[in-house]
N, C-alpha and C. Protein backbone atom coordinates (compact mmCIF):
# COMPACT_ATOMS: atom_id res chain seq x y z
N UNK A 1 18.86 -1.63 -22.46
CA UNK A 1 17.65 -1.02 -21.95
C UNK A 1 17.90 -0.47 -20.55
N UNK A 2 17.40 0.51 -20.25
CA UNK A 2 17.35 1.07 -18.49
C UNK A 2 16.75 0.07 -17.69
N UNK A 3 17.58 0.60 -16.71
CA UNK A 3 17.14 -0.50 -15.74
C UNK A 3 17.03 0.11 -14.25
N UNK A 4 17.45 1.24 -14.31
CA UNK A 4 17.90 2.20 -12.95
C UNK A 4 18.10 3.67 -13.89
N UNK A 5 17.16 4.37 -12.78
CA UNK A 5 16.49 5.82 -13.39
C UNK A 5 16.72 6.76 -12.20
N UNK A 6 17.60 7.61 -11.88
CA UNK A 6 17.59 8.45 -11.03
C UNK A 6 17.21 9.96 -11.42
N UNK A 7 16.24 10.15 -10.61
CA UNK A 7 15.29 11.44 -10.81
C UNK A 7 15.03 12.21 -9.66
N UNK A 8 15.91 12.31 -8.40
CA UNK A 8 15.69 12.49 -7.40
C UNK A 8 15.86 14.01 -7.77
N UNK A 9 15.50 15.52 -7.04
CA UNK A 9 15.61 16.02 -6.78
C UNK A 9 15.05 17.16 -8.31
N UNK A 10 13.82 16.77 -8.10
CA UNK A 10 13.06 17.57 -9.61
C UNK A 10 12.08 17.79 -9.32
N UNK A 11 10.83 18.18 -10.25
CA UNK A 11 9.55 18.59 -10.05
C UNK A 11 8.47 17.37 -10.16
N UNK A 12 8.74 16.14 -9.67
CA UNK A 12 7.83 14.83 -9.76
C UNK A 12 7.18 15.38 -8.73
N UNK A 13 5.48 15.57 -8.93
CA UNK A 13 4.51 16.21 -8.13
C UNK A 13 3.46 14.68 -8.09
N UNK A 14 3.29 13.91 -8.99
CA UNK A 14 2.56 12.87 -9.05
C UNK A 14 2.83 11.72 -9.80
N UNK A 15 2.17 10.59 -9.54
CA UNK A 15 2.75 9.13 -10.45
C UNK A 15 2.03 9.91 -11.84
N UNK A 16 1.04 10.55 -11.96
CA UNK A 16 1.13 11.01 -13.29
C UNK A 16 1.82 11.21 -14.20
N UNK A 17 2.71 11.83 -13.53
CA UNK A 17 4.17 12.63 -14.05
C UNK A 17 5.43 11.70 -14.33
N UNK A 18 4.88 10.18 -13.87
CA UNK A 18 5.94 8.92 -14.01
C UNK A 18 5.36 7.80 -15.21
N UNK A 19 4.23 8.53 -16.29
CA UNK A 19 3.53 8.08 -16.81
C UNK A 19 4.09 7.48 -18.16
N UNK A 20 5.19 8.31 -18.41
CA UNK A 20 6.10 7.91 -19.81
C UNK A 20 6.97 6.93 -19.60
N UNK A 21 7.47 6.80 -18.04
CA UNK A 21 8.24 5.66 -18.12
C UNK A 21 7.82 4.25 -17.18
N UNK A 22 6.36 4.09 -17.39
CA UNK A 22 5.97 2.88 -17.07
C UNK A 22 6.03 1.74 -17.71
N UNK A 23 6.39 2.37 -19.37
CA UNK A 23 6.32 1.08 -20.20
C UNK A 23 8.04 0.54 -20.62
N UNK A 24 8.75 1.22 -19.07
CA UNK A 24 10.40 0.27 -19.55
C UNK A 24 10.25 -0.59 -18.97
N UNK A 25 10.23 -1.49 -19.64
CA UNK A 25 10.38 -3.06 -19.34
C UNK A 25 11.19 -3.56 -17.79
N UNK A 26 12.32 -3.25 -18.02
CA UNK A 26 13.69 -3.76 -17.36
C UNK A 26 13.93 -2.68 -16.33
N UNK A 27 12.96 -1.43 -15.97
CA UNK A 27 13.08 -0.38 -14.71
C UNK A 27 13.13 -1.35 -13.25
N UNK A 28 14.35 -1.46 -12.84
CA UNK A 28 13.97 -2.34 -11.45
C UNK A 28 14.31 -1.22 -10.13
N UNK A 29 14.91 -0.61 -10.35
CA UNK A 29 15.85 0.92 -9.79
C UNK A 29 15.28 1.99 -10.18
N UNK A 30 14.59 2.65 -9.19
CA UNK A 30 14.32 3.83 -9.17
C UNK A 30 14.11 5.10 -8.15
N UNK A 31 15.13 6.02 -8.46
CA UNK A 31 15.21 6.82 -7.54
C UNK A 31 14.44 8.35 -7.62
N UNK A 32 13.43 8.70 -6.55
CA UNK A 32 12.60 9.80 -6.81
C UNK A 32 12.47 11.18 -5.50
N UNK A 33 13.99 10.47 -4.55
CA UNK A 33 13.65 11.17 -3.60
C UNK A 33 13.46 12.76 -3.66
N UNK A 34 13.33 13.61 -2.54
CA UNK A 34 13.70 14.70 -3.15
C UNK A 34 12.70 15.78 -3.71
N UNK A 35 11.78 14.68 -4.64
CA UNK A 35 10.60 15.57 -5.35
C UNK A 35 9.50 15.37 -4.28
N UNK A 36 8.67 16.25 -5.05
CA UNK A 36 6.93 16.45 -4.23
C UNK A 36 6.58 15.43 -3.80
N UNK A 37 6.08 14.24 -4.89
CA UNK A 37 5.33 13.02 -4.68
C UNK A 37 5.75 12.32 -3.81
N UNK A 38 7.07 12.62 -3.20
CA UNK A 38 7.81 11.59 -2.14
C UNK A 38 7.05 12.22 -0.98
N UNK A 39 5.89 12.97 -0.78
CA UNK A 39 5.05 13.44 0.45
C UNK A 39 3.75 13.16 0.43
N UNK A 40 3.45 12.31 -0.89
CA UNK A 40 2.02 11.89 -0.95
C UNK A 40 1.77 10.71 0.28
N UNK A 41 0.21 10.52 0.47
CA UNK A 41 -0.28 9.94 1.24
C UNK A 41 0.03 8.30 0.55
N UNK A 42 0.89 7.49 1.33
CA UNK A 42 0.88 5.77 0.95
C UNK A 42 2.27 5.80 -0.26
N UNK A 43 3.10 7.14 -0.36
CA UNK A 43 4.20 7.22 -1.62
C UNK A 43 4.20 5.64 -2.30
N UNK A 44 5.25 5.34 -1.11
CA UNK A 44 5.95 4.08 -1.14
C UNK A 44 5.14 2.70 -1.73
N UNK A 45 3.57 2.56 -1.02
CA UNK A 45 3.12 1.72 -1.35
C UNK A 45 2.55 2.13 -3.00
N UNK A 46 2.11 3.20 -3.38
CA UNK A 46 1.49 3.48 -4.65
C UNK A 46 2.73 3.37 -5.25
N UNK A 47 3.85 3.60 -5.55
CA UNK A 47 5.01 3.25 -6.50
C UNK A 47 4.91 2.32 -6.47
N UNK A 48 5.20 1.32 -5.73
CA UNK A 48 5.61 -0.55 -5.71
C UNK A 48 3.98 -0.96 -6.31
N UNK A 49 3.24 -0.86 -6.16
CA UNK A 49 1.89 -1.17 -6.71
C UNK A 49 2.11 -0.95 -8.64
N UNK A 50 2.24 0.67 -8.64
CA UNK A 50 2.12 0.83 -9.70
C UNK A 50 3.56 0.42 -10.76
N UNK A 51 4.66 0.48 -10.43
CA UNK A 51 6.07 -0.23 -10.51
C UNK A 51 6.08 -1.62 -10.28
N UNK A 52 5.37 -2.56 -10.48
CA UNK A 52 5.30 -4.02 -10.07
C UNK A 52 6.73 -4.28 -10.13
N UNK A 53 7.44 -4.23 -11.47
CA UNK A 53 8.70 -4.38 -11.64
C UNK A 53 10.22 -4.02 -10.49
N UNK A 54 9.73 -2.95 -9.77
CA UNK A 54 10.84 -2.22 -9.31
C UNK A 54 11.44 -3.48 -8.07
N UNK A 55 12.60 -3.23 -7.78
CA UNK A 55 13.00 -3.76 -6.75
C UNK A 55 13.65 -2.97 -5.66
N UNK A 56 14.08 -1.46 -6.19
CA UNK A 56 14.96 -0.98 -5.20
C UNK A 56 14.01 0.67 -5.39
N UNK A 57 13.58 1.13 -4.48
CA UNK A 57 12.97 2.81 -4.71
C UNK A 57 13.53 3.57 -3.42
N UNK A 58 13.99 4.71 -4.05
CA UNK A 58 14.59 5.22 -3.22
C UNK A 58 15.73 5.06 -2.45
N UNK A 59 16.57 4.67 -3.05
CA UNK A 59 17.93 3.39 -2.36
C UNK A 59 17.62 2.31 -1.25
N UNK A 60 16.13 1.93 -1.19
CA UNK A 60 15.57 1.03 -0.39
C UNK A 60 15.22 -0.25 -1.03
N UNK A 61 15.58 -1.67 -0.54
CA UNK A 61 15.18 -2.73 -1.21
C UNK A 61 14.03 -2.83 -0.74
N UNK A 62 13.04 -3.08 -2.08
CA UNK A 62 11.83 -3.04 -1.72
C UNK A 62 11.30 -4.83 -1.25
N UNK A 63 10.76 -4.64 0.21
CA UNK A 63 10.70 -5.95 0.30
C UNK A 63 9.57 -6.77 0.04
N UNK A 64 9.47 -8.55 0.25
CA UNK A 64 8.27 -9.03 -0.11
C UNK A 64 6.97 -8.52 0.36
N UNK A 65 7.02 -7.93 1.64
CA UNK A 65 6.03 -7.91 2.53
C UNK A 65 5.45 -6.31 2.19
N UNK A 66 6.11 -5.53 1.61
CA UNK A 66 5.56 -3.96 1.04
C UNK A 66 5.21 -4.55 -0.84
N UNK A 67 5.16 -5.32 -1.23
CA UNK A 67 4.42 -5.94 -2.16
C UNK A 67 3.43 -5.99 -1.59
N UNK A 68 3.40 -7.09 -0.96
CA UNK A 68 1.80 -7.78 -0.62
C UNK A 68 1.13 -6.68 -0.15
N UNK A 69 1.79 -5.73 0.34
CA UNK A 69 0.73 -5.17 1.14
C UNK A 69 0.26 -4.07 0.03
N UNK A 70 1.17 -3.82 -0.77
CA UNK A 70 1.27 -2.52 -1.87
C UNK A 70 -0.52 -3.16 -2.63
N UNK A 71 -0.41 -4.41 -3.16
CA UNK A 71 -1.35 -4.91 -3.77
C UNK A 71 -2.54 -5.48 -2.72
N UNK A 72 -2.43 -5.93 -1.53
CA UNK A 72 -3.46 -6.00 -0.83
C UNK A 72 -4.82 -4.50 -0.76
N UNK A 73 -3.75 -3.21 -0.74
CA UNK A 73 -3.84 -1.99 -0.49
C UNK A 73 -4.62 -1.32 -1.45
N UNK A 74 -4.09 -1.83 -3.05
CA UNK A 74 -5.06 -1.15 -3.85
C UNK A 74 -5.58 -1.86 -4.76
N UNK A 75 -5.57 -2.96 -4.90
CA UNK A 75 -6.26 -4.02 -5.48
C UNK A 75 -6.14 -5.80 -4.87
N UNK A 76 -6.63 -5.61 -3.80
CA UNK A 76 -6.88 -6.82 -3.27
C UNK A 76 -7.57 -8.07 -3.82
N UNK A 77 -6.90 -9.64 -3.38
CA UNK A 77 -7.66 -10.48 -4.14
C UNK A 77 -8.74 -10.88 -3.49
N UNK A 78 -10.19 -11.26 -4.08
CA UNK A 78 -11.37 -11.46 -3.40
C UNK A 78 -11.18 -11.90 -1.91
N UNK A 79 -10.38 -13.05 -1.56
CA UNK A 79 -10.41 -13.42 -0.51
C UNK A 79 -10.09 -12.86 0.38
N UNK A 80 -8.93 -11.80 0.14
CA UNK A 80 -8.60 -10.74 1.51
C UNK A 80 -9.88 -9.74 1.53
N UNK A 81 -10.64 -9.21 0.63
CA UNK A 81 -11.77 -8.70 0.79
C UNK A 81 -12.84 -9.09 1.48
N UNK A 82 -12.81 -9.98 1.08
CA UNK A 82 -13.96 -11.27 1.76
C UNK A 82 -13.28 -11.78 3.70
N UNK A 83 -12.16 -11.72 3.91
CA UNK A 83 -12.00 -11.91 4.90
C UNK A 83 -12.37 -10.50 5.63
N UNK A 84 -11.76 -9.38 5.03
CA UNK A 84 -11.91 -8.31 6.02
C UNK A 84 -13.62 -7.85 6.31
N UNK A 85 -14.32 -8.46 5.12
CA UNK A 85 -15.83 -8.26 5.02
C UNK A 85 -16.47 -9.07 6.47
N UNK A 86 -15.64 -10.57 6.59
CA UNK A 86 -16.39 -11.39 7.56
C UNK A 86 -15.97 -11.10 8.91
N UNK A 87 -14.38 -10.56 8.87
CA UNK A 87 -14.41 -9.74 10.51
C UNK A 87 -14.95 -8.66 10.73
N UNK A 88 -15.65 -7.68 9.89
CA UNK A 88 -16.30 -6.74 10.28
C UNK A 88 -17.66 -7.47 10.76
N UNK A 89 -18.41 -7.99 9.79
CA UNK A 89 -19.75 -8.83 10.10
C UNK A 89 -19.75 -9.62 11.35
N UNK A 90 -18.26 -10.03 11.75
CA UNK A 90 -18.62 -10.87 13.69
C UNK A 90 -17.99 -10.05 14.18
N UNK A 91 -17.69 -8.66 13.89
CA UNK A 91 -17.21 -7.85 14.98
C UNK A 91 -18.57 -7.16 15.39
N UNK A 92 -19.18 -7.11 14.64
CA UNK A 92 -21.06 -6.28 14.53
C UNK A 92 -21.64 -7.19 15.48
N UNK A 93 -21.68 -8.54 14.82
CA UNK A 93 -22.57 -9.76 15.57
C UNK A 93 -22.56 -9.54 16.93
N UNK A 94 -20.73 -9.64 17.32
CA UNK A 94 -20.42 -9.77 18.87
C UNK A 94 -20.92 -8.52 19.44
N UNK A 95 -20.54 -7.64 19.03
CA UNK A 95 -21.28 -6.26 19.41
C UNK A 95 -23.03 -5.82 19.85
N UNK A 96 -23.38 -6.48 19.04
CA UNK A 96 -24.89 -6.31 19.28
C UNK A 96 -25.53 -7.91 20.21
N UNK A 97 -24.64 -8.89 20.37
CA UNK A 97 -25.38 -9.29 21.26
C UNK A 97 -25.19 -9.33 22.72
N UNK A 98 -26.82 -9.40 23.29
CA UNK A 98 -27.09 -8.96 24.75
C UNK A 98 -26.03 -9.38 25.68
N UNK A 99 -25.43 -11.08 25.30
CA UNK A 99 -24.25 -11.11 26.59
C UNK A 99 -23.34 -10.51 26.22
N UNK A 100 -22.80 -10.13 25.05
CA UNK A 100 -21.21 -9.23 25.01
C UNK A 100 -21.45 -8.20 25.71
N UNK A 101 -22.58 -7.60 25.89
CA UNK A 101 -23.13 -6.31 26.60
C UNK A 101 -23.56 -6.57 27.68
N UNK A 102 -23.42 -7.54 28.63
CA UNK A 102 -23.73 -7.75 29.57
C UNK A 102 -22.15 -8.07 30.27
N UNK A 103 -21.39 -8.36 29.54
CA UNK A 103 -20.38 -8.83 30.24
C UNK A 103 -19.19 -7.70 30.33
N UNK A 104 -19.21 -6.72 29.07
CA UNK A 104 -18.49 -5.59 28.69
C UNK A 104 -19.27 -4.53 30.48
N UNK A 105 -20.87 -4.77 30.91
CA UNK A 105 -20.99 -3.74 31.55
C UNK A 105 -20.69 -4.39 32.79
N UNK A 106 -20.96 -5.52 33.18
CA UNK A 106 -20.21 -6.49 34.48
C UNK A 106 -18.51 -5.75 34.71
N UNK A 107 -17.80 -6.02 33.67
CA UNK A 107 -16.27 -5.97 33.57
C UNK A 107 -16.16 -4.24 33.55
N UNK A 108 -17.37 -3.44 33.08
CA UNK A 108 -16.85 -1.94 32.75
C UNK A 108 -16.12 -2.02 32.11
N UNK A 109 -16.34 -2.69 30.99
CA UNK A 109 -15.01 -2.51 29.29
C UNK A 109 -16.10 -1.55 28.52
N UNK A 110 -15.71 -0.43 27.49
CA UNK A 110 -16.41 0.33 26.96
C UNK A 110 -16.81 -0.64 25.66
């Protein structure tokens, strides 16, 4: 079975266009430099998202930390949602009350 797919330097305009070979099992290698889609907005993270499998894109080892973030990025688990929900909600809180605004205009912090 494939396992490493080099396609660099063709007409890949979108992961659309990477749609026939999502279902190889054993794709851990994949190379796409070269084409269009390598200029989309987040490339890197939307391949490793949608490539769960891959390990190496673009002759780059893809590391743990562009996982997490690949899947934080477009399907996050409740709790990172829920966290970024509760620092917005005490970033508001602190914001609207009278001493943060009293002390921001004491100090002249905007």
């Amino acid at each position: 079975m494939l396992s490493k797919l080099n396609v660099s330097k063709n007409l890949i305009s979108s992961i659309r266009d990477l749609n026939p070979i999502k279902s190889l099992p054993l794709l851990c290698n994949l190379d796409l430099r070269l084409n269009e889609i390598s200029i989309i907005k987040f490339y890197r993270s939307k391949l490793i998202f949608h490539f769960s499998k891959l390990q190496v894109l673009d002759l780059q080892i893809i590391s743990n930390e562009e996982k997490i973030t690949a899947i934080n990025m477009f399907d996050p688990p409740r709790y990172v949602v829920d966290a970024e929900e509760n620092a917005r909600k005490l970033h508001q809180r602190i914001s609207e009350n009278p001493e943060t605004k009293l002390v921001r205009q004491t100090l002249k912090i905007k």
